[in-house]
N, C-alpha and C. Protein backbone atom coordinates (compact mmCIF):
# COMPACT_ATOMS: atom_id res chain seq x y z
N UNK A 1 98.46 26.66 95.52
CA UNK A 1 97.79 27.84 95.02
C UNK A 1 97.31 27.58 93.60
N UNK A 2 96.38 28.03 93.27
CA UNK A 2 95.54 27.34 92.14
C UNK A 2 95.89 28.43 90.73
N UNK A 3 96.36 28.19 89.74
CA UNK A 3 96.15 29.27 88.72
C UNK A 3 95.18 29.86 87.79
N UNK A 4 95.10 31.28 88.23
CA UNK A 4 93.95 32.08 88.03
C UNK A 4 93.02 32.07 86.58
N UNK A 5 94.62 31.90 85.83
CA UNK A 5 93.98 32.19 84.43
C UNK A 5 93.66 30.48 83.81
N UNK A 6 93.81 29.51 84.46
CA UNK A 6 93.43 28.38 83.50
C UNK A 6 91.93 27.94 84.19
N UNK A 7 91.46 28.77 86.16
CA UNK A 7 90.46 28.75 85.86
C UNK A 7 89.12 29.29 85.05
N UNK A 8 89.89 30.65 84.68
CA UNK A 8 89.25 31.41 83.67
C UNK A 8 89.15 30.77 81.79
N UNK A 9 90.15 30.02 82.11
CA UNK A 9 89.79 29.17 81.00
C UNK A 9 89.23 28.11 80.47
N UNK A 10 88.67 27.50 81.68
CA UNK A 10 87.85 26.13 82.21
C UNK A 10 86.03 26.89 81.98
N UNK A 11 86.08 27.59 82.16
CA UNK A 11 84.85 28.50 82.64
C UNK A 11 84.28 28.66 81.16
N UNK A 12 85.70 29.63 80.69
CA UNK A 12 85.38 29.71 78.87
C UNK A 12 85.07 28.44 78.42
N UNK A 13 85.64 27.87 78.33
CA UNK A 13 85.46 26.37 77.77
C UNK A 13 84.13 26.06 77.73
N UNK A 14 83.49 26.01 78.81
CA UNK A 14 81.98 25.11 79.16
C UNK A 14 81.40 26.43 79.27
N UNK A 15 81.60 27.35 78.37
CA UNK A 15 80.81 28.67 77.75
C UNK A 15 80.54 29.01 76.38
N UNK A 16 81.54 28.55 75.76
CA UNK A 16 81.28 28.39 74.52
C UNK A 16 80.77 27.37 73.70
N UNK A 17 80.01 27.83 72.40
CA UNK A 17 79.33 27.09 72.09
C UNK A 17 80.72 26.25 71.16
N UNK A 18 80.03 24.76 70.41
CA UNK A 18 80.99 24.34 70.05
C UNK A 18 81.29 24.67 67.96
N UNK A 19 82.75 24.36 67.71
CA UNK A 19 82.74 24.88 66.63
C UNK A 19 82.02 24.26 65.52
N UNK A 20 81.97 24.96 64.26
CA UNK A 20 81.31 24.36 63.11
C UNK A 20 81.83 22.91 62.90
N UNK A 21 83.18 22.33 62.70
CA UNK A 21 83.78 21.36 62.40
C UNK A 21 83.64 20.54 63.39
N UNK A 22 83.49 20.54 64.73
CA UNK A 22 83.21 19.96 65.54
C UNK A 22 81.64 19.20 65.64
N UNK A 23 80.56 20.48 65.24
CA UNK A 23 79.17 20.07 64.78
C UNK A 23 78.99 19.04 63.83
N UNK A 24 79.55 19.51 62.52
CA UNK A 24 80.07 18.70 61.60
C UNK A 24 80.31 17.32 62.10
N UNK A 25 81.35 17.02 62.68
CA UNK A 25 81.86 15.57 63.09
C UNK A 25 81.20 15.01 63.97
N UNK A 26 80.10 15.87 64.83
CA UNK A 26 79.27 14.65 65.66
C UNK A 26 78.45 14.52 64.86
N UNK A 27 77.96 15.07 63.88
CA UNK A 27 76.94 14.73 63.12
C UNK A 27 76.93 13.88 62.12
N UNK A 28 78.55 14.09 61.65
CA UNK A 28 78.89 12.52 61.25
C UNK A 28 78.70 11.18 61.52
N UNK A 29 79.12 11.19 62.61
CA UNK A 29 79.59 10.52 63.47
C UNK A 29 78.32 9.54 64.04
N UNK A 30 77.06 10.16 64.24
CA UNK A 30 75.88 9.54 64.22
C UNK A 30 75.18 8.70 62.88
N UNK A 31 75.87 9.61 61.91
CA UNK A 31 75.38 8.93 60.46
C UNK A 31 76.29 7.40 60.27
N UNK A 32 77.25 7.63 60.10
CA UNK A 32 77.46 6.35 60.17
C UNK A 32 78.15 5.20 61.47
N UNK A 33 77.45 5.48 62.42
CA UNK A 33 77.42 4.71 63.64
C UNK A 33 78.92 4.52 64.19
N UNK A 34 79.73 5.76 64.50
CA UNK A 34 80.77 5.69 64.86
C UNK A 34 81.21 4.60 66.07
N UNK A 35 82.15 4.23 65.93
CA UNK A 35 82.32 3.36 67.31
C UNK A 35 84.09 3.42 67.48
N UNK A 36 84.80 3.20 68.71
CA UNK A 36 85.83 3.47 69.14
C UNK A 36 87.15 2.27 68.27
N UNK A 37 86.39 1.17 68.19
CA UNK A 37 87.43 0.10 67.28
C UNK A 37 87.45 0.60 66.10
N UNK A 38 86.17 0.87 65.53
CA UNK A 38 86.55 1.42 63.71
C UNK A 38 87.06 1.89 63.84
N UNK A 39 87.17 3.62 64.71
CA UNK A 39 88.02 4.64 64.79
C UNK A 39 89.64 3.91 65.08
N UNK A 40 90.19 3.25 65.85
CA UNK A 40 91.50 3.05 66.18
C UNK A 40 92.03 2.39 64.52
N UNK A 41 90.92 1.84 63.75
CA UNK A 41 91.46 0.60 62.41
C UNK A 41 91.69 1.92 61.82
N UNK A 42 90.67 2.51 61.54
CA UNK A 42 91.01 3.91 60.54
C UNK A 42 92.55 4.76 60.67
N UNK A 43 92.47 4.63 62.17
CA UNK A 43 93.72 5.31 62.37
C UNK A 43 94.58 4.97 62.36
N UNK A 44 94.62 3.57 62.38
CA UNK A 44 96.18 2.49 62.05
C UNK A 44 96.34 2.48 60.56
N UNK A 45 95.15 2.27 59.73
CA UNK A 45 95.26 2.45 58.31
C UNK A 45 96.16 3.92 58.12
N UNK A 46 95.43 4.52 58.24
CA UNK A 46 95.84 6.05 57.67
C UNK A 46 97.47 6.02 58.43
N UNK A 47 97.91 6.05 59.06
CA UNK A 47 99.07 5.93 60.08
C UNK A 47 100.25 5.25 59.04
N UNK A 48 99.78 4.20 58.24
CA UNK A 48 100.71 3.37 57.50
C UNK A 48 100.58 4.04 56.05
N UNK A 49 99.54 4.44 55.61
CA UNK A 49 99.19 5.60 54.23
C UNK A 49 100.25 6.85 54.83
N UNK A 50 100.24 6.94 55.78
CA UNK A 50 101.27 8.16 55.46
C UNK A 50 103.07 8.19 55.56
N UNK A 51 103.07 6.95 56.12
CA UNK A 51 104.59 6.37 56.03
C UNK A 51 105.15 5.60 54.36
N UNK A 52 103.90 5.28 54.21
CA UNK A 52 104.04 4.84 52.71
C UNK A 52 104.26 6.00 51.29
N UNK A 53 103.59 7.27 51.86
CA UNK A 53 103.37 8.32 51.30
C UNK A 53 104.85 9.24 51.02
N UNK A 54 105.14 9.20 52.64
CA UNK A 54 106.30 9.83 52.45
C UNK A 54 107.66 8.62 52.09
N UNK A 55 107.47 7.68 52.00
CA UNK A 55 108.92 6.99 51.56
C UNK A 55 108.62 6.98 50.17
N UNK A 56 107.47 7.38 49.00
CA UNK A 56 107.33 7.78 47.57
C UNK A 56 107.81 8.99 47.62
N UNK A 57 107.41 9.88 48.13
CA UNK A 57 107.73 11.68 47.99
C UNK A 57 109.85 11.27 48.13
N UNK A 58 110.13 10.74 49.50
CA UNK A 58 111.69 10.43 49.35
C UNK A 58 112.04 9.93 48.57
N UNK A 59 111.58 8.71 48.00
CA UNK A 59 112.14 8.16 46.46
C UNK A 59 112.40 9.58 45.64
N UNK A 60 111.21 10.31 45.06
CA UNK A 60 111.09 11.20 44.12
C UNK A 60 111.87 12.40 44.73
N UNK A 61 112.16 12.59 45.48
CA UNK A 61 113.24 13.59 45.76
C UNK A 61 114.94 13.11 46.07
N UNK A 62 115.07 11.92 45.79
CA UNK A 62 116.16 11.60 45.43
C UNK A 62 116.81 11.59 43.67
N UNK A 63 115.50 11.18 43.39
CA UNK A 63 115.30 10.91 41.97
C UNK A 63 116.03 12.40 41.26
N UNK A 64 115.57 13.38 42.01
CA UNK A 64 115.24 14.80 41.80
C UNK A 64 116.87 15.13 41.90
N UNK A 65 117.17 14.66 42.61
CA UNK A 65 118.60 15.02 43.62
C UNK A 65 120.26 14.36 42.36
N UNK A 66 119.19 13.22 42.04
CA UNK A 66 120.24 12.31 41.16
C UNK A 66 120.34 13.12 39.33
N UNK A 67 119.46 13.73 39.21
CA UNK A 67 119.31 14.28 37.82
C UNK A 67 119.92 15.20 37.73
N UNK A 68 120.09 16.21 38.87
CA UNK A 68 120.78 17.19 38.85
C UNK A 68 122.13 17.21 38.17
């Protein structure tokens, strides 16, 4: 038996138009010639920027912890 309301939500979906930020990013995305490998490097970069990020913020909240 099929559920009622996620076909009503399939329907919405491919009814609405799409959002500003979404416009935004394909339009990016044409400007500078997006492609699926840059995207995965970007995201391995950034992925290690934020593990790096937070083991500074933990330093400095130990730091924080030790002054007390």
């Amino acid at each position: 038996m099929k559920n009622i309301s996620s076909k009503t939500q399939s329907n919405r979906a491919k009814t609405q138009k799409p959002s500003a930020f979404t416009r935004i990013m394909h339009r990016g995305h044409r400007k500078v010639g997006f492609k699926k490998r840059t995207s995965d490097l970007l995201m391995q970069l950034s992925a290690e920027d934020h593990k790096r990020i937070a083991s500074v913020i933990a330093s400095w909240l130990d730091k924080k912890d030790n002054c007390k």
